[in-house]
C-alpha atoms as a PDB file:
ATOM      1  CA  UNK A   1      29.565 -19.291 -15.403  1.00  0.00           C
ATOM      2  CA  UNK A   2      27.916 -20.365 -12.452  1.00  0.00           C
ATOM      3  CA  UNK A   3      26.752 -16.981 -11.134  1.00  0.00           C
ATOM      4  CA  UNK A   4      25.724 -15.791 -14.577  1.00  0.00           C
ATOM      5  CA  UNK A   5      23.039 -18.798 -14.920  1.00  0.00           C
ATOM      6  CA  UNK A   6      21.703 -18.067 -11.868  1.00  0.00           C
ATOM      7  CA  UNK A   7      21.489 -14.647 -12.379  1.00  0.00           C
ATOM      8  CA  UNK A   8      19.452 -15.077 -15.752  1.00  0.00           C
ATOM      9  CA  UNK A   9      17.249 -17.753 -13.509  1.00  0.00           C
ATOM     10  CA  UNK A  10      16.457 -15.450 -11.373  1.00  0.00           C
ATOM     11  CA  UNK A  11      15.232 -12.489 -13.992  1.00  0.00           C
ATOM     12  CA  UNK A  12      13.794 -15.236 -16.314  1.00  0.00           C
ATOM     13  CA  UNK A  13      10.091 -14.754 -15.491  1.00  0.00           C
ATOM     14  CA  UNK A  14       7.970 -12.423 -16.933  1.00  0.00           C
ATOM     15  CA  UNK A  15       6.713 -11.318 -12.675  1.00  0.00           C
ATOM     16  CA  UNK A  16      10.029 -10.867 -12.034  1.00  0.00           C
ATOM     17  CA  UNK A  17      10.574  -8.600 -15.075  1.00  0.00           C
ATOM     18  CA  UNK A  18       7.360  -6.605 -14.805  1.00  0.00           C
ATOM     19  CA  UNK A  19       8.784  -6.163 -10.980  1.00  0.00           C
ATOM     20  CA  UNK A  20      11.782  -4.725 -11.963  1.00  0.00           C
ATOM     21  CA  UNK A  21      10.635  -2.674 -14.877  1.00  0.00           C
ATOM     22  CA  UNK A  22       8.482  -0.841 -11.845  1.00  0.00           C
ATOM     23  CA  UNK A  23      11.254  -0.324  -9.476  1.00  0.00           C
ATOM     24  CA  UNK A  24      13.166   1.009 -12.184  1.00  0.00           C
ATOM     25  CA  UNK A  25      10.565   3.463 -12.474  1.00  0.00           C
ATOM     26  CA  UNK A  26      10.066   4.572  -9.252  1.00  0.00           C
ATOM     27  CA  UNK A  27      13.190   4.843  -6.555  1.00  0.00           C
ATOM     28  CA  UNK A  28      11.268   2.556  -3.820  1.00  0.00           C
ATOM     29  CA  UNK A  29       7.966   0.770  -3.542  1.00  0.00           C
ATOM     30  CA  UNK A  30       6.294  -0.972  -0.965  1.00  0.00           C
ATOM     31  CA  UNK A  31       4.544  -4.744  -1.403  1.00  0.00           C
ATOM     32  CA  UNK A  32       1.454  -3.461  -1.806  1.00  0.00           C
ATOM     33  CA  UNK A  33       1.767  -0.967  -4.499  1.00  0.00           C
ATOM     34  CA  UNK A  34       3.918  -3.848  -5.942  1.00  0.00           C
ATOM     35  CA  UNK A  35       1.063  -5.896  -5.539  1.00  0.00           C
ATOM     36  CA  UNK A  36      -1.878  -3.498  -6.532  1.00  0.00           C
ATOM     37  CA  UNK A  37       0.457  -2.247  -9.846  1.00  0.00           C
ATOM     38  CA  UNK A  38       0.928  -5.781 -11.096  1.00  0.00           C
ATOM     39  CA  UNK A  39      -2.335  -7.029 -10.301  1.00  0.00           C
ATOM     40  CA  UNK A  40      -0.760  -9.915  -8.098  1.00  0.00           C
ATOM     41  CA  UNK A  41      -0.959 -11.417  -4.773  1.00  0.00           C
ATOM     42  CA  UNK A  42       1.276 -11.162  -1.627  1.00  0.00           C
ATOM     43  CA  UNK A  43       2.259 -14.198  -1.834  1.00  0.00           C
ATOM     44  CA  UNK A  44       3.340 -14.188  -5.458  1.00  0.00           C
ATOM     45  CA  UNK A  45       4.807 -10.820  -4.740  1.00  0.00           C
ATOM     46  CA  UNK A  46       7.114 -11.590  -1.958  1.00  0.00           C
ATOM     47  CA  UNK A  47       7.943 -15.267  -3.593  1.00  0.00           C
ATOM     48  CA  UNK A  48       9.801 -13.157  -6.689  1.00  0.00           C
ATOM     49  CA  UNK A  49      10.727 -10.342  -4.625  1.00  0.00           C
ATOM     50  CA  UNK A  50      13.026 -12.517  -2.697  1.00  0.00           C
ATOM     51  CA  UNK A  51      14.258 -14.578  -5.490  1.00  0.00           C
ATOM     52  CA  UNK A  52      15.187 -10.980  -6.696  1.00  0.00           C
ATOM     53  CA  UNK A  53      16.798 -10.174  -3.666  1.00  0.00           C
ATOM     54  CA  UNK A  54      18.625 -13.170  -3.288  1.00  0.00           C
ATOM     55  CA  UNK A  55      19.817 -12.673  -6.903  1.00  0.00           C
ATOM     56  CA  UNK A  56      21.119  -9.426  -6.106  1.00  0.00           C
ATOM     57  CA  UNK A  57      18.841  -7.696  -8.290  1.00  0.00           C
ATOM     58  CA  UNK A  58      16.852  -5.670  -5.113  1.00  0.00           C
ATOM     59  CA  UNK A  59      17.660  -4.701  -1.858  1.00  0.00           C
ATOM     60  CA  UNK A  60      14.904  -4.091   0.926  1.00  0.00           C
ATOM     61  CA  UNK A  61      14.932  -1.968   3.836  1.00  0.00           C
ATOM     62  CA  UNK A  62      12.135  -2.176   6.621  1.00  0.00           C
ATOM     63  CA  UNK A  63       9.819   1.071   7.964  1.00  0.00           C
ATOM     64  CA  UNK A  64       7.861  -0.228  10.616  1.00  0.00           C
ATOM     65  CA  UNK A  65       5.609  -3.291   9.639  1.00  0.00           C
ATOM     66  CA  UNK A  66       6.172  -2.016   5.953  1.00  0.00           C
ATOM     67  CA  UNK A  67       9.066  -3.687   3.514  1.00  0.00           C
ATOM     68  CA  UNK A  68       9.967  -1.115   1.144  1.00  0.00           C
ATOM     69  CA  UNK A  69      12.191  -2.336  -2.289  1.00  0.00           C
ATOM     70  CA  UNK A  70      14.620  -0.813  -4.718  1.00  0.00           C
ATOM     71  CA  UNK A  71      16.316  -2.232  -7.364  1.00  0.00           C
ATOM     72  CA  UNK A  72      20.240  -2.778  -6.146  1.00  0.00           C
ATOM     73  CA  UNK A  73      22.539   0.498  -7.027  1.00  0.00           C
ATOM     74  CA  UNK A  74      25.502  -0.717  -4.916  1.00  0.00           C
ATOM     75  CA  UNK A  75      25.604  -4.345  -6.466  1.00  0.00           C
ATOM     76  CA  UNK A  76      29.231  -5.862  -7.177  1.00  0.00           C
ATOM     77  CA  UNK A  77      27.803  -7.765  -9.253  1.00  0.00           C
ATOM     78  CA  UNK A  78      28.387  -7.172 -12.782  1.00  0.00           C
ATOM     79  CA  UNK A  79      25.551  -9.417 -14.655  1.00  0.00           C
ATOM     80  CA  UNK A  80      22.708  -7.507 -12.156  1.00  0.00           C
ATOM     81  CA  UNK A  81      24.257  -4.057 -13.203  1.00  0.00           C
ATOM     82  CA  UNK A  82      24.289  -4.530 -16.587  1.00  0.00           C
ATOM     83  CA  UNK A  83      21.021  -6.680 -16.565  1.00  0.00           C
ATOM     84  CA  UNK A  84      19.221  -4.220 -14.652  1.00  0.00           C
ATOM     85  CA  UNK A  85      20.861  -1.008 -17.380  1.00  0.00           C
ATOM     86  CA  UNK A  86      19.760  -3.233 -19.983  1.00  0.00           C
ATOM     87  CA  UNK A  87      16.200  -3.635 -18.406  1.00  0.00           C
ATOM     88  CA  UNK A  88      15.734   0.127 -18.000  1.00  0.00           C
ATOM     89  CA  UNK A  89      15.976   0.404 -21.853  1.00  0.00           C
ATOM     90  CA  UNK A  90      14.327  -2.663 -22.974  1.00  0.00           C
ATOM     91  CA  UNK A  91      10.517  -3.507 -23.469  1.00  0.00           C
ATOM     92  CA  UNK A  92       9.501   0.790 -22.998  1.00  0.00           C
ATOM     93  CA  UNK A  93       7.185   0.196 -26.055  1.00  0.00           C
ATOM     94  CA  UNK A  94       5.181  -3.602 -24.871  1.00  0.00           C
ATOM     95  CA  UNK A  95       1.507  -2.427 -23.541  1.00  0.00           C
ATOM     96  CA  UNK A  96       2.111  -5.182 -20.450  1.00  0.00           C
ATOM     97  CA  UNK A  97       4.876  -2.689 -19.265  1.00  0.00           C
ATOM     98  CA  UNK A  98       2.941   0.367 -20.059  1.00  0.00           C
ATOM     99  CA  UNK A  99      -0.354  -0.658 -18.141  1.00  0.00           C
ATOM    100  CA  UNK A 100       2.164  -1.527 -15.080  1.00  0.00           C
ATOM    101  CA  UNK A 101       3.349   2.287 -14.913  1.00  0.00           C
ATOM    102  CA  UNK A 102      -0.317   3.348 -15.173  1.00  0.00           C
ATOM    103  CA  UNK A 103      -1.227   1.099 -12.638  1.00  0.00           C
ATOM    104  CA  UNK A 104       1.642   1.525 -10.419  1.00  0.00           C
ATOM    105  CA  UNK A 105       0.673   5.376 -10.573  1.00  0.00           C
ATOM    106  CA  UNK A 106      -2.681   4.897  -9.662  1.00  0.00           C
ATOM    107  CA  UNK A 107      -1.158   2.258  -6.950  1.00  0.00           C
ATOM    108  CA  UNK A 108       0.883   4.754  -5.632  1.00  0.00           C
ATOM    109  CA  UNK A 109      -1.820   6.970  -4.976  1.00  0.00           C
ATOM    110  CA  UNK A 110      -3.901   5.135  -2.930  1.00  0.00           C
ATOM    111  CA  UNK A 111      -1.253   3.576  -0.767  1.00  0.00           C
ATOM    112  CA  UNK A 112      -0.166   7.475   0.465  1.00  0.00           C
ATOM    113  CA  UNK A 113      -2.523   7.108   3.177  1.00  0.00           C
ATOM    114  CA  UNK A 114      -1.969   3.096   3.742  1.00  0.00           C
ATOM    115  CA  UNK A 115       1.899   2.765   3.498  1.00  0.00           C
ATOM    116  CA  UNK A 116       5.001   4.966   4.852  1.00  0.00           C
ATOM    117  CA  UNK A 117       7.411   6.439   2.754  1.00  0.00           C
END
């Protein structure tokens, strides 16, 4: 029971959510499109990126000075897998979710030139 309440601690917050509803739409992203798509700051960004991590949710891998994320494919974890199937489906039609992809797309562009990968 333990593991399962931290799990839903961890995905509990509506960053965290909009975070994961972006790397569910696109394979890997850097901090700063994270940042530029969600309209947050680094800080804020890397604070529930790690809580992510830590949850299991997200795994990172590092291209030079860069931190590039991905939501966690190889988890053992069942509540993340299932959380993270669930999340894919849920919340497609709130406007908060459909600004992010927007955003994230326009993000993505002008990082090309800025970040690797």
């Amino acid at each position: 029971m333990r593991e399962l309440i931290r799990i839903l601690k961890a995905i509990s917050d509506e960053t965290r959510i909009r975070i994961m509803k972006i790397l569910l739409e696109k394979e890997s992203l850097c901090v700063c499109e994270i940042m530029q798509a969600l309209d947050i700051t680094q800080t804020r960004a890397s604070k529930n990126l790690r809580i992510l991590k830590d949850a299991g949710f997200v795994v990172d891998r590092r291209e030079g000075s860069w931190v590039h994320y991905s939501v966690n494919k190889d988890t053992t974890n069942k509540y993340c897998e299932a959380i993270s199937s669930l999340l894919k489906e849920w919340l497609n039609d709130s406007e908060l979710i459909a600004e992010d992809k927007i955003t994230l797309a326009e993000a993505i562009r002008l990082s090309k030139a800025k970040c690797p990968g």
